[in-house]
Protein backbone atom coordinates (compact mmCIF):
# COMPACT_ATOMS: atom_id res chain seq x y z
CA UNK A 1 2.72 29.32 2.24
CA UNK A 2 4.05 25.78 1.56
CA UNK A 3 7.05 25.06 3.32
CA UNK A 4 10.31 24.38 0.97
CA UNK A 5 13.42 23.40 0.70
CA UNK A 6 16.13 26.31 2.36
CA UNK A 7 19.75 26.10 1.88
CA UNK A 8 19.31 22.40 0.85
CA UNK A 9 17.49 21.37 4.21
CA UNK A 10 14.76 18.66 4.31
CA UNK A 11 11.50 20.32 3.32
CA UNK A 12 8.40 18.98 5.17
CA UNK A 13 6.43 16.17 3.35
CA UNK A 14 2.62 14.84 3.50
CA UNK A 15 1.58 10.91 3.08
CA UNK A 16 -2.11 9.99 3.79
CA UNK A 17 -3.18 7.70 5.95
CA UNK A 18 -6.19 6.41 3.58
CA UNK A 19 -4.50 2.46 4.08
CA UNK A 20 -2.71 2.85 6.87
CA UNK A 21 -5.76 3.71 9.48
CA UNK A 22 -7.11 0.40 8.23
CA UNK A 23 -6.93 -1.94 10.62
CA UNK A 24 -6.24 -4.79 8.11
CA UNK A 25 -3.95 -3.09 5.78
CA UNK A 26 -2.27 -4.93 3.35
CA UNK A 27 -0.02 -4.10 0.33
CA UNK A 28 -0.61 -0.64 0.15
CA UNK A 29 -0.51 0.24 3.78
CA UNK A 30 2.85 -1.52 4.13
CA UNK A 31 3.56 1.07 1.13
CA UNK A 32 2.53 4.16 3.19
CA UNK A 33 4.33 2.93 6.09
CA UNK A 34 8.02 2.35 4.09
CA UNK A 35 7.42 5.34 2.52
CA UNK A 36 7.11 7.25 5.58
CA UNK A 37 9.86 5.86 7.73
CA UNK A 38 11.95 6.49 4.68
CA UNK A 39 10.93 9.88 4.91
CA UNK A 40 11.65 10.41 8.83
CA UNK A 41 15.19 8.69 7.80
CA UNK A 42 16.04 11.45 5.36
CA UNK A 43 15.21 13.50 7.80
CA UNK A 44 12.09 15.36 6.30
CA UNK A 45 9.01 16.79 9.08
CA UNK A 46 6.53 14.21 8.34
CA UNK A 47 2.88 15.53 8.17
CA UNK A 48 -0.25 12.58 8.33
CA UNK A 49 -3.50 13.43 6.82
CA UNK A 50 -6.51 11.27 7.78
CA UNK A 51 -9.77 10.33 7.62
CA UNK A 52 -10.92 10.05 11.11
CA UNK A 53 -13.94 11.45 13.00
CA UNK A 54 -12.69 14.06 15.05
CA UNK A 55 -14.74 16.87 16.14
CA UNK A 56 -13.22 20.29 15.45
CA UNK A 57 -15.00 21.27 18.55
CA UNK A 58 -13.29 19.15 20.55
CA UNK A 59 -9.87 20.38 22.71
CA UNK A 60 -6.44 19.73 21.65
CA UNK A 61 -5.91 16.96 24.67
CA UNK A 62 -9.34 15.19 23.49
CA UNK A 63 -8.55 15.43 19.98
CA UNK A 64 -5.41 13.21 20.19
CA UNK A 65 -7.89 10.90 22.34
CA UNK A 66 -10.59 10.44 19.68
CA UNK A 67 -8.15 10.12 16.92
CA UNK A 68 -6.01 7.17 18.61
CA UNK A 69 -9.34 5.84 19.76
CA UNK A 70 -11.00 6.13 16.08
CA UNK A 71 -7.29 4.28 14.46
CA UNK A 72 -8.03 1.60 16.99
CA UNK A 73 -11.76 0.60 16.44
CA UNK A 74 -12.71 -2.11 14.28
CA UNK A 75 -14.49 -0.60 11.22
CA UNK A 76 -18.42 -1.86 11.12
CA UNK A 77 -19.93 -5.34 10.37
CA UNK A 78 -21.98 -3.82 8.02
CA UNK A 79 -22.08 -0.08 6.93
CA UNK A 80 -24.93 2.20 8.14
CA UNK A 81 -28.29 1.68 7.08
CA UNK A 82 -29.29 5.04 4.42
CA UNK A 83 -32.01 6.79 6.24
CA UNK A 84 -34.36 8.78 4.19
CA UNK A 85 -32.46 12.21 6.31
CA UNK A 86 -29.31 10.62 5.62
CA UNK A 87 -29.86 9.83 1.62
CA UNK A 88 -30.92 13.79 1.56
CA UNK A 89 -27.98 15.06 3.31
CA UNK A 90 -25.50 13.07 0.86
CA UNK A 91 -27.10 14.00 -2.25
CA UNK A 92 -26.28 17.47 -1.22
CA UNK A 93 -22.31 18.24 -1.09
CA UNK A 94 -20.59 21.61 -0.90
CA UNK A 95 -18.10 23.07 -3.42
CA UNK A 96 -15.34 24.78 -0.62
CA UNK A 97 -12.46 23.37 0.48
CA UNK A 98 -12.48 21.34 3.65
CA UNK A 99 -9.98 22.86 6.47
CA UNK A 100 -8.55 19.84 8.21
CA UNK A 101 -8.78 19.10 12.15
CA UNK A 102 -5.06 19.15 13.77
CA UNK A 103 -4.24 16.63 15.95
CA UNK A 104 -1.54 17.93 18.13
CA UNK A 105 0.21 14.98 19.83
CA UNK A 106 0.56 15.80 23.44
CA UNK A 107 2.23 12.46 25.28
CA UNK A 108 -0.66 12.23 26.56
CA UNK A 109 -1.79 9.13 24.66
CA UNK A 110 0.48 6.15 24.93
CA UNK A 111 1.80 5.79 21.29
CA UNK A 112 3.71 2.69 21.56
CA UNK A 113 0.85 0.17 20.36
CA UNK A 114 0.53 2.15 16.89
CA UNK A 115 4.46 2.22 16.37
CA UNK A 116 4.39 -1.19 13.70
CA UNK A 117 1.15 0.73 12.17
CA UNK A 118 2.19 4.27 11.43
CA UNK A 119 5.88 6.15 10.69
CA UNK A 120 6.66 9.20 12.96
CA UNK A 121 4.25 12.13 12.54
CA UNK A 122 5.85 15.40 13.33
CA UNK A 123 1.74 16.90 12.73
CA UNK A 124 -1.30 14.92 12.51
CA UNK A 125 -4.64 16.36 10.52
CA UNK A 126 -7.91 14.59 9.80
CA UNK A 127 -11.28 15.04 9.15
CA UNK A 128 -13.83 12.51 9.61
CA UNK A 129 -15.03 9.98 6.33
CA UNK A 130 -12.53 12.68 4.24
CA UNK A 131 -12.01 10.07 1.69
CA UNK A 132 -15.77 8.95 1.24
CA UNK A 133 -17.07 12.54 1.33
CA UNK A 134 -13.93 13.06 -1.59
CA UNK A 135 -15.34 10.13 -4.16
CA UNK A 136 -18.79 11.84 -3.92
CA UNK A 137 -16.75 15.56 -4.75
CA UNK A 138 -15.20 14.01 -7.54
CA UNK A 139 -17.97 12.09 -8.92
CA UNK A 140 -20.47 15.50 -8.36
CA UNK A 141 -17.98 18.10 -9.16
CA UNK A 142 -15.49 16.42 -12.16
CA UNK A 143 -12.49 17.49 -9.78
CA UNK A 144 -10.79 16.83 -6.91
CA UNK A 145 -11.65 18.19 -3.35
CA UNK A 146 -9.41 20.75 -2.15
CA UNK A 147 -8.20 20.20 1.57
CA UNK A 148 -7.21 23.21 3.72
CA UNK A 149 -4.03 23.22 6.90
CA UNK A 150 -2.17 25.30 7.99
CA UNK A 151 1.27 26.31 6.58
CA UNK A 152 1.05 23.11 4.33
CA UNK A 153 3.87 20.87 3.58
CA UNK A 154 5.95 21.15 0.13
CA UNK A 155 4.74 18.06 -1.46
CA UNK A 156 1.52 15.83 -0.47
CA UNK A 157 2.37 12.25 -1.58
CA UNK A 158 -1.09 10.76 -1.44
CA UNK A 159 -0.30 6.98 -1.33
CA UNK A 160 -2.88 6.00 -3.25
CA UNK A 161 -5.31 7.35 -6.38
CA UNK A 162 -7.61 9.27 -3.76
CA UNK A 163 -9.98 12.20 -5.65
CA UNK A 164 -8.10 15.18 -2.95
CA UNK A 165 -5.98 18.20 -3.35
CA UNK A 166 -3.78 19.90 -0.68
CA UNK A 167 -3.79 23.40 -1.13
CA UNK A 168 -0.18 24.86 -1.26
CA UNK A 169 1.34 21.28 -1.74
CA UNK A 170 2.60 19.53 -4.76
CA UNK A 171 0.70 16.97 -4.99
CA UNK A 172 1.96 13.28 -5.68
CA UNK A 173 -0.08 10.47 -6.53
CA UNK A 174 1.04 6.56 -6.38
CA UNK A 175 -0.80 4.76 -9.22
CA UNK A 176 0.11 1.37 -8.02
CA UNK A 177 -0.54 -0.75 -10.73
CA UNK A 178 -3.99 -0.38 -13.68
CA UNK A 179 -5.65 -3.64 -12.71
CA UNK A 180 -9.18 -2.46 -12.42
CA UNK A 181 -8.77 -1.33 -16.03
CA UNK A 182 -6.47 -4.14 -17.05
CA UNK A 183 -8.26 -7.50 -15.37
CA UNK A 184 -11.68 -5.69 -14.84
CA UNK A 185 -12.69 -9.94 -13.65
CA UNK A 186 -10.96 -9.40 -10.83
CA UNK A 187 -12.22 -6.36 -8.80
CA UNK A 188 -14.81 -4.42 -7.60
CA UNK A 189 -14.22 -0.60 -8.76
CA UNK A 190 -16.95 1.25 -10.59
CA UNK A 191 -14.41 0.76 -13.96
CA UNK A 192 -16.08 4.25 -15.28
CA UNK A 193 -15.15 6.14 -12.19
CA UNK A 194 -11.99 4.14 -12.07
CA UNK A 195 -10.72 5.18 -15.42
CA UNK A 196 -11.69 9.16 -14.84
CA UNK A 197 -9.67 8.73 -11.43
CA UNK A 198 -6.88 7.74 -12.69
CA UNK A 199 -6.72 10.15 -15.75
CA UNK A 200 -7.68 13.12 -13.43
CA UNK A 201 -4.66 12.16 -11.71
CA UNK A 202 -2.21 11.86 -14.43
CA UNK A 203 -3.73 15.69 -15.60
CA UNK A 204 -3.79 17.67 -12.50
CA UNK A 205 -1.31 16.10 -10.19
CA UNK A 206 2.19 17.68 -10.05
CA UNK A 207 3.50 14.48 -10.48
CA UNK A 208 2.87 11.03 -10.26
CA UNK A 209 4.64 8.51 -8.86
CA UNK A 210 4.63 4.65 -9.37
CA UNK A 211 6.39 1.34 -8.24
CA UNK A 212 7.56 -0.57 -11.45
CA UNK A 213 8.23 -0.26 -15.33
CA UNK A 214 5.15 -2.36 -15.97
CA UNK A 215 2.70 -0.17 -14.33
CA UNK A 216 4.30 2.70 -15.75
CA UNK A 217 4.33 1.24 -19.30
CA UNK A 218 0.65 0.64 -18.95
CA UNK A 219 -0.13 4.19 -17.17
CA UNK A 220 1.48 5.66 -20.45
CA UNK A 221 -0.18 3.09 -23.11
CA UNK A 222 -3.88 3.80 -21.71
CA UNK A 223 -3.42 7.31 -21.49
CA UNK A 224 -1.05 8.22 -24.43
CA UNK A 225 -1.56 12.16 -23.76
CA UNK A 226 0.45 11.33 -20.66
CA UNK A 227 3.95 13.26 -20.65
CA UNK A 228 6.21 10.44 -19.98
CA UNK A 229 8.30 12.88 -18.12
CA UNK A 230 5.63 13.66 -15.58
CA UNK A 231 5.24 9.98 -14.53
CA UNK A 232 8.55 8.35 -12.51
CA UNK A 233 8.71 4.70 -11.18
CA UNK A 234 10.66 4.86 -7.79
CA UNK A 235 9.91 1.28 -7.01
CA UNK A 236 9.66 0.50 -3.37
CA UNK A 237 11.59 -0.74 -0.36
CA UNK A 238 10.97 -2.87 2.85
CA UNK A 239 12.67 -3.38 6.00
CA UNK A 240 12.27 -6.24 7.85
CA UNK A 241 10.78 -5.89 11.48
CA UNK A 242 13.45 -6.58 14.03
CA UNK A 243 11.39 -9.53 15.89
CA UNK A 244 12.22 -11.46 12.62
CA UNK A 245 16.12 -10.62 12.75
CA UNK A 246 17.27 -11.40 15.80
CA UNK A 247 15.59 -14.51 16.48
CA UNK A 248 18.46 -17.26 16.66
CA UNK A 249 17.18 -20.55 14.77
CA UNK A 250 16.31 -22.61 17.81
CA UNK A 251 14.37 -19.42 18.97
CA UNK A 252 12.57 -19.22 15.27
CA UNK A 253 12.10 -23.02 15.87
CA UNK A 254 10.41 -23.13 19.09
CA UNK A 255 8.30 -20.21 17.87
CA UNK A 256 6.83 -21.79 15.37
CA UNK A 257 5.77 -24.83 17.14
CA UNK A 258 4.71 -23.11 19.98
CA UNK A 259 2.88 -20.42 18.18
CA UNK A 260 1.77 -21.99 14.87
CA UNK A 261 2.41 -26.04 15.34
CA UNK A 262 4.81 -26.09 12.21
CA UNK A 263 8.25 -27.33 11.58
CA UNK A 264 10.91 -24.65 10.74
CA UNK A 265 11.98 -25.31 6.65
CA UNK A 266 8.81 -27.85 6.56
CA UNK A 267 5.45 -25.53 5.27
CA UNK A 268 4.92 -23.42 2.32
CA UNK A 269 3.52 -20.09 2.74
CA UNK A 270 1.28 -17.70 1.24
CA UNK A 271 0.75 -14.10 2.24
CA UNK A 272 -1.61 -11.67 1.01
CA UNK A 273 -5.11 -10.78 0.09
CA UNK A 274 -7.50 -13.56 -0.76
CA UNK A 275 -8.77 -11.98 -4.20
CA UNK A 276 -9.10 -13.16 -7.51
CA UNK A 277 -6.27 -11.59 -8.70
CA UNK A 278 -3.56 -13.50 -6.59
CA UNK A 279 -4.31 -16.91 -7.87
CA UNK A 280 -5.56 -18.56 -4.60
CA UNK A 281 -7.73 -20.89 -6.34
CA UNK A 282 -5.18 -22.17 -9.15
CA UNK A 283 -2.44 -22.42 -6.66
CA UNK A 284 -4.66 -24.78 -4.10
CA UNK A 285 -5.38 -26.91 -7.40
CA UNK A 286 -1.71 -26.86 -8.40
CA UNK A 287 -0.95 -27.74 -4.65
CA UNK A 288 -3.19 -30.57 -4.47
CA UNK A 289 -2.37 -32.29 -7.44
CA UNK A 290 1.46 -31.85 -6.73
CA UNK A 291 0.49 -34.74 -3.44
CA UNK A 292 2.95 -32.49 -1.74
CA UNK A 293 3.58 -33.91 2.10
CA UNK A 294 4.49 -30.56 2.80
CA UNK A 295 1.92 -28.59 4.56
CA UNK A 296 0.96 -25.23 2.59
CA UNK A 297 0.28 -21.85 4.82
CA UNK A 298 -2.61 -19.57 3.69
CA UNK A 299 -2.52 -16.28 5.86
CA UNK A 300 -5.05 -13.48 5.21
CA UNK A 301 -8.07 -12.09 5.44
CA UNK A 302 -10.91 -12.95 2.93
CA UNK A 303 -11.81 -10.31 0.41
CA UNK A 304 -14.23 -10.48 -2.80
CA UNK A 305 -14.63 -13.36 -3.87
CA UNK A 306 -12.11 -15.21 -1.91
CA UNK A 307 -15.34 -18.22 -1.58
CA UNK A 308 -14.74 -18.61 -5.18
CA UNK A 309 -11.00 -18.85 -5.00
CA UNK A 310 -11.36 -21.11 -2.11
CA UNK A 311 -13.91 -23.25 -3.38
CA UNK A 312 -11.48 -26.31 -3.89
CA UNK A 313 -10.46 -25.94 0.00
CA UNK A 314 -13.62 -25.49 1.23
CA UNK A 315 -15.26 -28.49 -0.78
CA UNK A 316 -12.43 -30.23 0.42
CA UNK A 317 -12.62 -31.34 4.14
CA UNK A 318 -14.88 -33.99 4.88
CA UNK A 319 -14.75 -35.18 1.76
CA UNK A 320 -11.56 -37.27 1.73
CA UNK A 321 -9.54 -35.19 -1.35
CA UNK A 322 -6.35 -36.37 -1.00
CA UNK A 323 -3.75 -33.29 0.90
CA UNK A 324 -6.64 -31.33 1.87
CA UNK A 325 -6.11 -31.42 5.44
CA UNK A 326 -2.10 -29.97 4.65
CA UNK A 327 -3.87 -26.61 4.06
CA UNK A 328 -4.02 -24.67 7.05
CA UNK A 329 -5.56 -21.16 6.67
CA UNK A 330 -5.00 -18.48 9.10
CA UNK A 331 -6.32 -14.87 9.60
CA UNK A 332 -4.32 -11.66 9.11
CA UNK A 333 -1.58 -10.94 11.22
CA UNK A 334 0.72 -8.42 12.30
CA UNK A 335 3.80 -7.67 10.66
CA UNK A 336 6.18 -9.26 13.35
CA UNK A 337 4.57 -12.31 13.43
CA UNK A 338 3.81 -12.48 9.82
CA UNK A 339 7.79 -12.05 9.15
CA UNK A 340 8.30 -14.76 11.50
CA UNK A 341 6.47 -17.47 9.04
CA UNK A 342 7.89 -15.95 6.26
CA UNK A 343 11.83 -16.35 7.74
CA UNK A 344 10.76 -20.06 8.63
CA UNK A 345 8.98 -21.11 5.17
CA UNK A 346 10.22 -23.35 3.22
CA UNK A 347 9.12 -21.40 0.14
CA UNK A 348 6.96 -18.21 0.18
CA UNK A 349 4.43 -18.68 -3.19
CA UNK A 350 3.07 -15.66 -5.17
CA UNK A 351 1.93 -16.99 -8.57
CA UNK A 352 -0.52 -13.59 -8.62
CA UNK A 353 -2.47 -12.90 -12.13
CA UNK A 354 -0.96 -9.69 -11.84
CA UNK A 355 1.12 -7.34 -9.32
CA UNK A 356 1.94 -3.31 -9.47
CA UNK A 357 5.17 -4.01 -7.53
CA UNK A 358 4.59 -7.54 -5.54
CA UNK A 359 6.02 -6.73 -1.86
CA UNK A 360 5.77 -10.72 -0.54
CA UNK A 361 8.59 -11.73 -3.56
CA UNK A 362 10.67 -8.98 -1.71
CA UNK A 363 10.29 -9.53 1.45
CA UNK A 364 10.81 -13.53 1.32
CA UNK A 365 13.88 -13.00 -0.74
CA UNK A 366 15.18 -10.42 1.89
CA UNK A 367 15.52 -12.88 4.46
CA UNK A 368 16.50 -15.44 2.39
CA UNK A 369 13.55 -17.39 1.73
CA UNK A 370 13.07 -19.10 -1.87
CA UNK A 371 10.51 -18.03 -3.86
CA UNK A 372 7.86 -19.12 -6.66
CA UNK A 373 5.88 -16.20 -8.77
CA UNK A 374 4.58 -15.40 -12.19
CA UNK A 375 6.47 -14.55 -15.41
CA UNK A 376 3.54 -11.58 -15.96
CA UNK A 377 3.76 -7.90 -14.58
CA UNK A 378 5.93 -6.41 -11.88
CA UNK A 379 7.34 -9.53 -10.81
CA UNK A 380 9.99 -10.90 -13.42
CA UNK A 381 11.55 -7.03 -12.57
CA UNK A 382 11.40 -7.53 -8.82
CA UNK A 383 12.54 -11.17 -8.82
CA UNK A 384 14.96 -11.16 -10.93
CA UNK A 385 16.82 -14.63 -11.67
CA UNK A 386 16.41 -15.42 -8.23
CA UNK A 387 12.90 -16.77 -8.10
CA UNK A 388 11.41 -19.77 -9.34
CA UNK A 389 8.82 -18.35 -12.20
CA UNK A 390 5.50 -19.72 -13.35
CA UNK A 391 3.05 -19.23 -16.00
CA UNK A 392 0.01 -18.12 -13.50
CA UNK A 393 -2.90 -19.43 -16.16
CA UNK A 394 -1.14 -23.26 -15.90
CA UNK A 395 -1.70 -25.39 -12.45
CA UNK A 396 0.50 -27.79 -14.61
CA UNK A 397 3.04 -24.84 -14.48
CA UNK A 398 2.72 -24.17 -10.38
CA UNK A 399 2.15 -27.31 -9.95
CA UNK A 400 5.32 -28.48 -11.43
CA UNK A 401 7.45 -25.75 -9.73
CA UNK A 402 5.92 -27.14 -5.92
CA UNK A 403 7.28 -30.45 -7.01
CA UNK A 404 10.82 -28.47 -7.28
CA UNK A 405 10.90 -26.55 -4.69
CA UNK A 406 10.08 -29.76 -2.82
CA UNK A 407 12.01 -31.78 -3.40
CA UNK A 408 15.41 -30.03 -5.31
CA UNK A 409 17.18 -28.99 -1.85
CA UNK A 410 20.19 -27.22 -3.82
CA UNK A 411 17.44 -25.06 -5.79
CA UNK A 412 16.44 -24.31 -2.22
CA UNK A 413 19.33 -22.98 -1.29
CA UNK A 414 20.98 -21.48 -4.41
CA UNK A 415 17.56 -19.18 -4.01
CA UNK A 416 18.25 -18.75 -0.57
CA UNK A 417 22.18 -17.20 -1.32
CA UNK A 418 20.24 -15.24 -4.42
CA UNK A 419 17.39 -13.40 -2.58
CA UNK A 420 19.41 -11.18 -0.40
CA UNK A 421 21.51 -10.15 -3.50
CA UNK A 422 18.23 -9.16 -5.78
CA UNK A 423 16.63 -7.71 -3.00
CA UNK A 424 19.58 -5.21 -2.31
CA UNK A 425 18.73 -3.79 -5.30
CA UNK A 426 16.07 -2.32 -3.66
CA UNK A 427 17.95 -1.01 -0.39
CA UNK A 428 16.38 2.06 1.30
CA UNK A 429 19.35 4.12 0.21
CA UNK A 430 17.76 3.60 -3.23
CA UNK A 431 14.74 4.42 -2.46
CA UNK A 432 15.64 7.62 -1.04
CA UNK A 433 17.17 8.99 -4.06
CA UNK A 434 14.51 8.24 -5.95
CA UNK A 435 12.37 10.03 -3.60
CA UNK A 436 14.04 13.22 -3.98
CA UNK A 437 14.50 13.38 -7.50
CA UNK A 438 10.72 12.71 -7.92
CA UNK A 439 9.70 15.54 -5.02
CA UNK A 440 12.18 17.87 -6.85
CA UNK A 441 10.51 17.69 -10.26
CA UNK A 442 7.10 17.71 -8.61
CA UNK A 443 8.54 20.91 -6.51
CA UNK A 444 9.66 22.50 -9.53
CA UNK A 445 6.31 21.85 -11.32
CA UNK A 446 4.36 23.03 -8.76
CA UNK A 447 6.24 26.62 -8.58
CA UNK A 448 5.85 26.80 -12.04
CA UNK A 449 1.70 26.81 -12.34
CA UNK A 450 1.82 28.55 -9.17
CA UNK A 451 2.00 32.50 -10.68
CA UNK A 452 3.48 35.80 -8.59
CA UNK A 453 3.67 35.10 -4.86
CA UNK A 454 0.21 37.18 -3.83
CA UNK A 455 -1.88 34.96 -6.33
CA UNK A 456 -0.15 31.51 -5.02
CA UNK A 457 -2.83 28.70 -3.85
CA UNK A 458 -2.57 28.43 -0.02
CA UNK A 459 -1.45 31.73 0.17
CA UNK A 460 -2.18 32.38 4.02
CA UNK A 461 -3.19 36.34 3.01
CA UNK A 462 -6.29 36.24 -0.40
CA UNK A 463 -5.91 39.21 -2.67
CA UNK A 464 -8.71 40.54 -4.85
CA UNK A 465 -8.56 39.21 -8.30
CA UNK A 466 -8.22 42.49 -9.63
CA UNK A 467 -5.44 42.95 -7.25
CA UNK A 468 -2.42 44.03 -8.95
CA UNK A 469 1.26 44.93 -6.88
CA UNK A 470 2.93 48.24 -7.40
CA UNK A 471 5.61 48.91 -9.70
């Protein structure tokens, strides 16, 4: 049965690793990754469910091999062409649960190089292309796929909408934000699946679990059957990485010349996915009509229609536009050196169409950094007074606030003195009490649908149905 809370000890918890074994995580993985540290701060076992190929065959000292080696590996240039065998074999999907492969970490495999990627594990389970073979459950069955391990943790806080169930658990699911339903122009999701995803969720999970009062606001005015009380908003929480910290100023200067070729205080910077939801194109417009001197820092990797957003940058060299050489684009990076351009920026810019929670605002203003994003959303809650703020639909508007941050160096560093402040509000000791107020209503609605002990879902012994215990 599902371990629980005894005598007010920490009660073991699950978080997926659906973002976080991406190599090129973003927003979300960052999410999975605070959330989990948070947990191993609380002190609570941490369990990490996967979808990685390894072979239930396979020993325990090879499975730790294949799963560290399957974390590591770049995912496919292009996905597998669909045989005729292949097509056959997916159209065909069975209703039982899935039991889950344990990964039982043995020292054997030097963990060190995954430490900035995952929190601490205390158990590790996987199953290879778990969340792929899940959509097709869902979208065959109407319901979620039901995973199988053994003695399961109390609650299963899936970070993301994924269509699977953890027998024994109560099961949390983050609804980040609605923006496939919300701005259906800017994303990819199958809108019809999307929408049955997310109100499958809001129905069967034991609670759900999201990261500001706008997404919950729209979670409860697009499904209105919702019980308000069901859905709780624990925000979110971010730590920066220690490399960022300790660096003295002449260290962070020499860094970024040496490593990037900028000027400490003398570049602004964006961060994030290049999607049509954060604005890239409208801010490169705003940017180059502001005939800023300052150069302007693009970091990330290129996503749907990131040509389209880039189209003004892209057109641009070789063609003389004035400014177009200041943009400098660069590919993702880790989080260490990512925090590293952030702490030297001269203003981190996130003038995003829309945001569930918007982590960059956060962590610029955590080390101090002033910031520019959008009066729509998340962000107004997250930024507080302590941002400059933009109408995200008007270059004029961006365009205008580039000009201030520019060249107004006591808006600079009023902003500077402010972001710390606003981003205390969001201090990990915050986030952990919101954490276990959530997982004890989820807890307490998961006994409660759960029946007499010999009936209870993950119940390691199965009774008859007609099974009935003596008087």
């Amino acid at each position: 049965m599902a371990e629980t809370m005894h005598n007010g000890s920490p009660f073991r918890v699950g978080v997926d690793g659906y973002n976080m074994a991406m190599a090129r995580g973003t927003g979300v993985a960052t999410y999975g990754r605070v959330l989990g540290r948070t947990l191993n701060a609380i002190g609570h076992p941490l369990d990490g469910i996967f979808g990685l190929d390894v072979d239930h065959a396979a020993p325990q000292a090879l499975r730790e091999v294949l799963f560290f080696g399957a974390l590591s590996a770049e995912p496919p240039a292009e996905p597998p062409k669909l045989t005729l065998r292949r097509l056959i074999r997916r159209s065909f999907i069975s209703p039982m649960p899935r039991h889950l492969v344990e990964v039982q970490r043995t020292g054997h495999v030097v963990g060190e190089a995954f430490a900035e990627r995952l929190p601490a594990f205390d158990r590790l389970f996987t199953l290879g292309n778990l969340f792929d073979v899940a959509v097709r459950y869902f979208r065959r069955y109407r319901q979620f796929m039901p995973v199988v391990v053994p003695a399961p943790p109390a609650v299963m806080h899936w970070t993301y909408p994924v269509p699977v169930h953890l027998k024994g658990a109560a099961n949390v699911y983050t609804i980040h934000d609605l923006v496939p339903l919300r701005l259906p122009h800017t994303s990819t999701e199958d809108k019809r699946y999307h929408f049955r995803l997310i109100e499958t969720c809001l129905r069967e999970a034991a609670h759900v679990c999201t990261v500001s009062e706008a997404s919950r606001n729209d979670i409860l005015a697009m499904f209105p059957a919702t019980d308000p009380a069901r859905v709780t908003n624990t925000y979110q929480a971010v730590t920066a990485p220690a490399s960022a910290e300790v660096l003295t100023e002449d260290e962070l200067r020499g860094q970024l010349r040496n490593l990037f070729d900028l000027a400490l205080g003398d570049y602004f910077l964006y961060f994030g996915a290049l999607e049509p939801k954060k604005n890239i194109g409208r801010l490169i417009e705003a940017y180059l009509s502001a005939e800023s001197e300052t150069p302007l820092v693009i970091v990330g990797g290129r996503a749907w229609r990131s040509e389209h957003e880039l189209r003004l940058l892209n057109g641009a060299h070789g063609t003389g536009l004035r400014n177009a050489a200041r943009i400098r684009q660069l590919d993702y990076l880790p989080e260490s050196l990512l925090m590293r351009l952030v702490r030297g920026a001269r203003a981190v810019l996130l003038p995003s169409l829309y945001e569930g929670f918007g982590l960059p605002v956060l962590e610029a203003m955590m080390l101090g950094v002033p910031v520019m994003t959008s009066i729509t959303s998340s962000l107004p809650e997250v930024a507080g007074d302590s941002a400059v703020m933009v109408d995200p639909y008007s270059v004029a508007s961006i365009a205008k606030a580039l000009r201030q941050l520019d060249s107004d160096a006591e808006l600079r560093a009023r902003l500077s003195q402010a972001g710390p402040q606003q981003a205390a509000q969001f201090s990990t000791g915050a986030y952990m009490t919101r954490l276990t107020a959530l997982y004890s209503q989820a807890m307490a609605a998961h006994s409660a649908t759960q029946g007499p002990p010999w009936i209870r879902a993950g119940s390691s012994i199965a009774e008859p149905a007609f099974y009935r215990p003596p008087a």
